[in-house]
Protein backbone atom coordinates (compact mmCIF):
# COMPACT_ATOMS: atom_id res chain seq x y z
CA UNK A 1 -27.85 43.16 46.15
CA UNK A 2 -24.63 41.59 43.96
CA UNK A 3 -27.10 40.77 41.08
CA UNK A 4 -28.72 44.15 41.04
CA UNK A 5 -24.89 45.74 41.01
CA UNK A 6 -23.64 43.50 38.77
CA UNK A 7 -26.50 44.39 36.01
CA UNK A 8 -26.15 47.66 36.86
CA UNK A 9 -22.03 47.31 36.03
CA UNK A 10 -22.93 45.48 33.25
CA UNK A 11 -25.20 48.21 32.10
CA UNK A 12 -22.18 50.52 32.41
CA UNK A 13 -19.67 48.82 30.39
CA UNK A 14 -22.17 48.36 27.60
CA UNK A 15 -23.18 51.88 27.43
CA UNK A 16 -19.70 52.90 27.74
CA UNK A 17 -18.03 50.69 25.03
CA UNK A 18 -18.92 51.71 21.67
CA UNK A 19 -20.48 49.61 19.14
CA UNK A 20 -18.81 47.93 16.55
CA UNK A 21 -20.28 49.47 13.39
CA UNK A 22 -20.50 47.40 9.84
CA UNK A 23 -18.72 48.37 6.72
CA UNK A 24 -20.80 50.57 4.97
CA UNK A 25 -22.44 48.13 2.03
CA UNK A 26 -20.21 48.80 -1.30
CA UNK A 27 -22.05 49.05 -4.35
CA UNK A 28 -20.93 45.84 -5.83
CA UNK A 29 -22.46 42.10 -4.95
CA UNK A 30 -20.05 38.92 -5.01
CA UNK A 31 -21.54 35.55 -6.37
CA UNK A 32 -19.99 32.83 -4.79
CA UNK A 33 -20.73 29.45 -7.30
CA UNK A 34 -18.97 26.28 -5.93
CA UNK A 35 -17.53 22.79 -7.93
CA UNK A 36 -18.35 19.30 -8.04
CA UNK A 37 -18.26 17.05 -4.89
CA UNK A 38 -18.85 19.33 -2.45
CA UNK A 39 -21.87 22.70 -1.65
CA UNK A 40 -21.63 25.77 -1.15
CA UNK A 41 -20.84 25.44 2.83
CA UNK A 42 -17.52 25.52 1.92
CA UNK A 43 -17.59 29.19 1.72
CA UNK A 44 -18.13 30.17 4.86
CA UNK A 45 -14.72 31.70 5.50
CA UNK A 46 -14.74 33.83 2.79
CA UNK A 47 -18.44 34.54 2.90
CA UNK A 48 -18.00 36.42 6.07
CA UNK A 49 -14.63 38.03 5.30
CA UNK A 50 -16.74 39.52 2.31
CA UNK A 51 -19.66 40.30 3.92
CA UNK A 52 -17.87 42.05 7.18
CA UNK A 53 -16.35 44.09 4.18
CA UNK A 54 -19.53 45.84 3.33
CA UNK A 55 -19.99 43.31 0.01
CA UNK A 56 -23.14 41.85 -0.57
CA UNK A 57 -22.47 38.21 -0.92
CA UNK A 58 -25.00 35.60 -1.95
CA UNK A 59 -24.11 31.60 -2.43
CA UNK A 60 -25.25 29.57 -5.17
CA UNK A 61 -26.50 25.98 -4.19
CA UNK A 62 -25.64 23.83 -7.76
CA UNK A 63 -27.33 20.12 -7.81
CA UNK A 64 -24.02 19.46 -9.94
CA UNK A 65 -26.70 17.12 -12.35
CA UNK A 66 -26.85 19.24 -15.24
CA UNK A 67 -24.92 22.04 -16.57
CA UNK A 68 -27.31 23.77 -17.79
CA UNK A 69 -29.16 23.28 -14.47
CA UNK A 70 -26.61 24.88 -12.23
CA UNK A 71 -26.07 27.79 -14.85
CA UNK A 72 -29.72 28.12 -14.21
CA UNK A 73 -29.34 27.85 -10.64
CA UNK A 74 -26.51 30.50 -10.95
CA UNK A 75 -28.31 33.16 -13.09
CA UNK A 76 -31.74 32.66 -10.44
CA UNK A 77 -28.84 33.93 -7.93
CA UNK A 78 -27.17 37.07 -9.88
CA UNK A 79 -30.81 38.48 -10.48
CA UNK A 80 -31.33 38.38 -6.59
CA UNK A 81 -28.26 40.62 -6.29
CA UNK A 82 -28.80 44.19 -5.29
CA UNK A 83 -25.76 45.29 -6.90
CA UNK A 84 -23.41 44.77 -10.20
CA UNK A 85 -21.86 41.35 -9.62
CA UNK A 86 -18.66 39.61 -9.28
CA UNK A 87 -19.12 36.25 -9.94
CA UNK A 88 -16.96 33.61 -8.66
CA UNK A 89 -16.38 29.99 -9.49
CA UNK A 90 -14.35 27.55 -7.56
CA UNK A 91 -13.11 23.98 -10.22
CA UNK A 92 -16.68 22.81 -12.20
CA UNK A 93 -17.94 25.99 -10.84
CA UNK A 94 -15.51 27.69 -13.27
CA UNK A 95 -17.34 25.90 -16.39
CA UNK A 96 -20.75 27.26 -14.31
CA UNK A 97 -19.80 30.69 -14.82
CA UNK A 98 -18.39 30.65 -18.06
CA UNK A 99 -22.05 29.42 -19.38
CA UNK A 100 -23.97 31.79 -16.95
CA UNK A 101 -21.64 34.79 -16.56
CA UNK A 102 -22.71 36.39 -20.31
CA UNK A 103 -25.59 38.03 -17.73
CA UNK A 104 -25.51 42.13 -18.18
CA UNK A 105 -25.23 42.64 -14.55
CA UNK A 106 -21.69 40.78 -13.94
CA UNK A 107 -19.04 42.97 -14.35
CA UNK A 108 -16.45 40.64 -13.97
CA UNK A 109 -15.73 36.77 -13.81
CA UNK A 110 -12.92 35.09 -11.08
CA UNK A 111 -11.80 31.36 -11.34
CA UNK A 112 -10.20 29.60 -8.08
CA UNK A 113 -8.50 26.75 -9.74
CA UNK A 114 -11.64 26.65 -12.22
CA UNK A 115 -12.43 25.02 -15.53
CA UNK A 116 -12.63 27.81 -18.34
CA UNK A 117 -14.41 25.87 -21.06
CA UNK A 118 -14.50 27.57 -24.69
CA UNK A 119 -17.58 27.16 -27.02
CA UNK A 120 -18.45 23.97 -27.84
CA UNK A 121 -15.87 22.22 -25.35
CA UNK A 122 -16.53 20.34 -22.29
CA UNK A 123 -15.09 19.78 -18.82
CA UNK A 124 -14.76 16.01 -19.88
CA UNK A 125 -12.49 16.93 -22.51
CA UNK A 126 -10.52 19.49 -20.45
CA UNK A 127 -10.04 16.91 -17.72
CA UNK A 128 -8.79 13.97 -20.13
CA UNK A 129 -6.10 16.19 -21.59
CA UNK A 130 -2.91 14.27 -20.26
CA UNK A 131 -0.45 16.72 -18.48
CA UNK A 132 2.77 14.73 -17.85
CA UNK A 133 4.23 14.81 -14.58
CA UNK A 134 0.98 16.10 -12.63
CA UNK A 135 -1.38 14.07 -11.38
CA UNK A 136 -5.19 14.18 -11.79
CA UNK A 137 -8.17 14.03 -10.37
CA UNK A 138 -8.89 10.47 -9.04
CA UNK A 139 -12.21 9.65 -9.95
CA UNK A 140 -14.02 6.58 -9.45
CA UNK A 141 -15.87 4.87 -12.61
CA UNK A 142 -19.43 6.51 -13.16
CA UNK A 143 -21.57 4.78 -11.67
CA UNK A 144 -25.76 5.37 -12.28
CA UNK A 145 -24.76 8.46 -14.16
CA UNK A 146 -22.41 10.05 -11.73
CA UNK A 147 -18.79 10.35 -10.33
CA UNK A 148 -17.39 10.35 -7.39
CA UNK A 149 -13.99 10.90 -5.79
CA UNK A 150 -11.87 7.76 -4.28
CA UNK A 151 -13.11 8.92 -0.65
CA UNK A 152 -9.95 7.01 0.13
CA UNK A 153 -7.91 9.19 -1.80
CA UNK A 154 -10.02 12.21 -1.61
CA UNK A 155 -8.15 13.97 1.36
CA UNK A 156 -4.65 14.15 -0.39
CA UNK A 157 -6.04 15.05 -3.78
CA UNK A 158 -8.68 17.90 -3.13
CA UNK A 159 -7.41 19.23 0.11
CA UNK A 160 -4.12 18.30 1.31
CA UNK A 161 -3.68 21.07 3.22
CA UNK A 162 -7.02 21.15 4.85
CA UNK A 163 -7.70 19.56 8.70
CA UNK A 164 -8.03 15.94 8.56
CA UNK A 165 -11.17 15.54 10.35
CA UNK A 166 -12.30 18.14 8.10
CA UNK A 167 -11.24 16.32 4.35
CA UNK A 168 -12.53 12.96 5.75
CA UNK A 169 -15.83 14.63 6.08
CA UNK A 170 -15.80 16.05 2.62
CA UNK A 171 -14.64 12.85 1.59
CA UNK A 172 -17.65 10.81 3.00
CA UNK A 173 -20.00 13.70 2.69
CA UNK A 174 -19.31 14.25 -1.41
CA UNK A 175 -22.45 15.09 -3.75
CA UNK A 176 -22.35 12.84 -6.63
CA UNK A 177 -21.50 15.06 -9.59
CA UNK A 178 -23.66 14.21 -13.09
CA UNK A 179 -21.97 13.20 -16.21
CA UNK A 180 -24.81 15.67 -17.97
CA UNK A 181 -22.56 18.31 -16.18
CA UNK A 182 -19.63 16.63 -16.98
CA UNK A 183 -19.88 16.24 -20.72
CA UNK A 184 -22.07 19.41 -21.43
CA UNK A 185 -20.62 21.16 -24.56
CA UNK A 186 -20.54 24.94 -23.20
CA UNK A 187 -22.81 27.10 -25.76
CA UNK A 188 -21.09 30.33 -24.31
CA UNK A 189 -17.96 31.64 -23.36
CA UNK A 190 -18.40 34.83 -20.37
CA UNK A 191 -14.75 35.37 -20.43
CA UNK A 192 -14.45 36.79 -23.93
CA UNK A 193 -16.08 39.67 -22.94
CA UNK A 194 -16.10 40.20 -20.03
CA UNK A 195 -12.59 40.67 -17.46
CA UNK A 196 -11.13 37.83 -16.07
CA UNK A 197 -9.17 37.13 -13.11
CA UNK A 198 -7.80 33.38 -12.65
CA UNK A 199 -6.16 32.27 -9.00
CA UNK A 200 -4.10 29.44 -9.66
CA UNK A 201 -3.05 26.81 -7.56
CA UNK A 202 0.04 25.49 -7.55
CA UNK A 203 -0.19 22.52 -5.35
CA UNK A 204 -3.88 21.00 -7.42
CA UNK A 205 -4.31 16.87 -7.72
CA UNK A 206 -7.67 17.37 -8.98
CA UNK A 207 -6.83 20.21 -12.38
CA UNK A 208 -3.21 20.20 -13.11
CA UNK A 209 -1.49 23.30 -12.21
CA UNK A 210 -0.34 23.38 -16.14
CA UNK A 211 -4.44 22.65 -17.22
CA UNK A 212 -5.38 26.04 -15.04
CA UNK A 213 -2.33 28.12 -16.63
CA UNK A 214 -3.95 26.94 -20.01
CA UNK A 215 -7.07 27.76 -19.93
CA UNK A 216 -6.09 31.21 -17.90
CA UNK A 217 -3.94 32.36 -20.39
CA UNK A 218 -5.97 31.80 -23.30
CA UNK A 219 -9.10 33.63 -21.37
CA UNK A 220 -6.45 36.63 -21.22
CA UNK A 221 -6.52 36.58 -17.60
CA UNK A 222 -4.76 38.27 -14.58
CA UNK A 223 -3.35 35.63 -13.25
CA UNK A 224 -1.97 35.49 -9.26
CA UNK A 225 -0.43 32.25 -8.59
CA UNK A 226 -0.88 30.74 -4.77
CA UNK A 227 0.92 27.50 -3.24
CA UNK A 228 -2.36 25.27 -2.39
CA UNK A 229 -4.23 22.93 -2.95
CA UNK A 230 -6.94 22.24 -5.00
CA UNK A 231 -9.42 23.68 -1.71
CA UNK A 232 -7.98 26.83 -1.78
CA UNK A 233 -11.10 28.58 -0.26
CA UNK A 234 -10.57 26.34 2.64
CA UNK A 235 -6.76 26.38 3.22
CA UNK A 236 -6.55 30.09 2.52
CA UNK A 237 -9.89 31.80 2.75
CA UNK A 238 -7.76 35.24 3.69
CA UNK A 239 -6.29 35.31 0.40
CA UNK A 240 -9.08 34.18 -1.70
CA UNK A 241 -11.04 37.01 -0.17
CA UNK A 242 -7.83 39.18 -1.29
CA UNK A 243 -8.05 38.48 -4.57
CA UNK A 244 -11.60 38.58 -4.99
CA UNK A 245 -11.86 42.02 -3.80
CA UNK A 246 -8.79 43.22 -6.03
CA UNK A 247 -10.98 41.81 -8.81
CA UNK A 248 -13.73 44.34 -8.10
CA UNK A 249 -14.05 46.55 -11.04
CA UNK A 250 -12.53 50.40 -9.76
CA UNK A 251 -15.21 52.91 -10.16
């Protein structure tokens, strides 16, 4: 008799409480393209911020061997999209979009403390600019064609103010990232036509704070400035999902 009253109280409640509808989907889809050392798990946080918005929201996997490869990889993903896209590129992922985000259907590009390559120019030569007084990334010597992060220095540099347990992860966990990604001369430059929206971090050990105002200025970008590390997606998903939506093109 209690576990036919208790269904039947359960049945009650859940008749009586109303459902939690969705956003209504918005007409726009966000492209989520992610940097060296690390997949596109780390957008979780923002991926469901977005998506519990009504955005549709798809994540680009790069192999970080190629350039060209992962602007492949990227453009496979904005042709999926239902929608006009924002597209979005966290560090190398910046360099990823600037290649790939020339597409007709991207309406606008957004860099999280992102490499904005011009024409001809490379992330190796944007990363070997010295910035005096700011520290960079610390890489290890390539090894087999790749770098990696110090994994012993990896927490402090790419996500100080991430969980512990959670940077040591990332720091053993790291995808080796190419030097044919690396050292590709960008053949295209998205953010001369297109409008451009550049989060910069103000606490980065892996671009210099100084490297990101740079590049963000000369891209003409809207620039919003936020005290974080170079993980910014991580240590404050709520306002990266912020400033992606105010990047949505009004309609």
């Amino acid at each position: 008799m209690k576990t036919l009253l208790g269904l039947f109280a359960s049945t009650l409640i859940a008749t009586a409480l109303p459902a939690q509808a969705a956003a209504p989907e918005k007409p726009v889809s966000i492209v989520l393209v992610h940097g060296a050392f690390v997949d596109g798990s780390g957008w979780k946080s923002v991926y469901d911020s977005l998506s519990k918005d009504g955005y549709e929201v798809l994540v680009v996997q790069n192999p970080t061997v190629t350039l060209d490869g992962d602007a492949e990889a990227t453009r496979q993903v904005i042709a999926r999209a239902r929608h006009p896209v924002v597209l979005v590129g966290h560090s190398y992922g910046g360099a990823v979009i600037t290649q790939a985000g020339d597409d007709p259907k991207v309406q606008s590009l957004v860099y999280l403390a992102a490499f904005a390559p011009d024409v001809g120019e490379s992330v190796f030569e944007l990363a070997s600019k010295p910035h005096p007084g700011e520290e960079s990334a610390p890489l290890l010597p390539p090894a087999d064609g790749y770098l990696l992060v110090d994994p012993a220095k990896f927490p402090t540099a790419f996500a100080a103010d991430v969980d512990g347990s959670t940077t040591k992860f990332m720091a053993d966990a790291q995808v080796p990232w190419g030097l044919g990604a690396v050292q590709f001369k960008l053949t295209k430059a998205a953010w001369k036509t297109k409008p451009v929206h550049y989060l910069l971090t103000l606490g980065d050990h892996m671009i210099p704070p100084s490297a990101q105002r740079a590049m963000a200025t000369r891209a003409k970008a809207r620039i919003v400035e936020v005290q974080s590390s170079h993980a910014v997606m991580l240590s404050h998903p709520d306002k990266v999902v912020a400033f992606i939506e105010a990047s949505v093109p009004a309609k």
